[in-house]
Protein backbone atom coordinates (compact mmCIF):
# COMPACT_ATOMS: atom_id res chain seq x y z
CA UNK A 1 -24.45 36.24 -4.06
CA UNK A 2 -25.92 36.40 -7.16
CA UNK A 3 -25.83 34.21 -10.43
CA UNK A 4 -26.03 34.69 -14.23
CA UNK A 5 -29.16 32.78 -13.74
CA UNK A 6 -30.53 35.05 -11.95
CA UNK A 7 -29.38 38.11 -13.38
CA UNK A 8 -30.82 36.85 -16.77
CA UNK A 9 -34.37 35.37 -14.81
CA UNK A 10 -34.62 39.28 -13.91
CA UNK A 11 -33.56 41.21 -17.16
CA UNK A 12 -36.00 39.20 -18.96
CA UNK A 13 -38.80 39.61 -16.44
CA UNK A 14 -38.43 43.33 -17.08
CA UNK A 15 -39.54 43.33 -20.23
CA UNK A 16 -41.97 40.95 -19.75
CA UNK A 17 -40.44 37.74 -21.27
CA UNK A 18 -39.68 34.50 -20.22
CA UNK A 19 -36.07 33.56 -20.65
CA UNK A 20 -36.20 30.23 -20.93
CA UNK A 21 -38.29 30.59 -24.32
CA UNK A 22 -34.91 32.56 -25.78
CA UNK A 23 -31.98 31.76 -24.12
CA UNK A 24 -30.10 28.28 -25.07
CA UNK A 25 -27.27 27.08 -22.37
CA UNK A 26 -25.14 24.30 -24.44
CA UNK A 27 -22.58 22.76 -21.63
CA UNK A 28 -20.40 22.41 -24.58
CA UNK A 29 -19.36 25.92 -24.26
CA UNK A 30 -18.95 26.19 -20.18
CA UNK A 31 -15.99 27.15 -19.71
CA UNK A 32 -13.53 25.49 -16.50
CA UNK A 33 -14.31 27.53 -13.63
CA UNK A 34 -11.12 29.03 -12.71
CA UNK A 35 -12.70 29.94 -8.74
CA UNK A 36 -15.82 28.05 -7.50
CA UNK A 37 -17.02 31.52 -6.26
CA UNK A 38 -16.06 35.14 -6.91
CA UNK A 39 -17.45 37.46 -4.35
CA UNK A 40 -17.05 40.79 -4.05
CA UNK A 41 -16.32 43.15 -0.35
CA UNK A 42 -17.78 46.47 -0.26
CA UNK A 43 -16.35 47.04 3.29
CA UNK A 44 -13.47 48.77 1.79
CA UNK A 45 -15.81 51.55 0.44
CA UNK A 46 -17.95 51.69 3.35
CA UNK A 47 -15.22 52.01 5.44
CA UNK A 48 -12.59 54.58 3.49
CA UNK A 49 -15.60 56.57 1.69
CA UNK A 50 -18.60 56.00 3.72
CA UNK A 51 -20.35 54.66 0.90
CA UNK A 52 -22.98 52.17 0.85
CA UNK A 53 -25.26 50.76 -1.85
CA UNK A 54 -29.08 52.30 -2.46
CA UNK A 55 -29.77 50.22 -5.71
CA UNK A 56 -30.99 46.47 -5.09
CA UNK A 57 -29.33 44.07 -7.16
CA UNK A 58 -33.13 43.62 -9.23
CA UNK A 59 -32.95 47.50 -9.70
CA UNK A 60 -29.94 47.30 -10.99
CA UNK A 61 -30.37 44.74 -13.90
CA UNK A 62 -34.31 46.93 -14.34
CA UNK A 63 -31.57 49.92 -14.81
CA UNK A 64 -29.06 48.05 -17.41
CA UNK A 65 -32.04 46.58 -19.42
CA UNK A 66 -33.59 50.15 -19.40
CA UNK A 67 -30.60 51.25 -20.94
CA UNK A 68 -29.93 49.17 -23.47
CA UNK A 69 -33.26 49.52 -24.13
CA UNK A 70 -32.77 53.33 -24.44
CA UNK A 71 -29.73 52.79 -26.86
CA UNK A 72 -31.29 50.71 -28.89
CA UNK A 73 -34.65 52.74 -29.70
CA UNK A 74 -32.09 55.82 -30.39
CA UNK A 75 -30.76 53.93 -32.85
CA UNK A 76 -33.71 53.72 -35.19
């Protein structure tokens, strides 16, 4: 599994930054966890489609940041 944590430890490695000098967590604004932990089942894929995943979960946030990146130099 993999957390927000983790996912934002990673985009903001990317670009070279570290996230705890930017990002502010106030528990005021957590919201009630309806599950304690959503995970999701590729079998279903694998099995019906024969698919199976070739990006980590790190080169997918590098991909997303990249992106967003992209968009928002395109935009200038």
């Amino acid at each position: 599994t993999h957390s927000v944590r983790e996912l934002v430890e990673l985009a903001f490695a990317h670009v070279g930054l570290d996230w705890e000098k930017h990002v502010v967590s106030d528990p005021k604004f957590y919201r009630p966890a309806e599950v304690d932990l959503l995970l999701a089942d590729p079998s279903k894929a694998r099995n019906d489609l024969g698919w199976s995943p070739t990006v980590s979960f790190a080169g997918l946030v590098a991909m997303m940041v990249d992106a967003d990146l992209e968009r928002l130099s395109a935009r200038r």
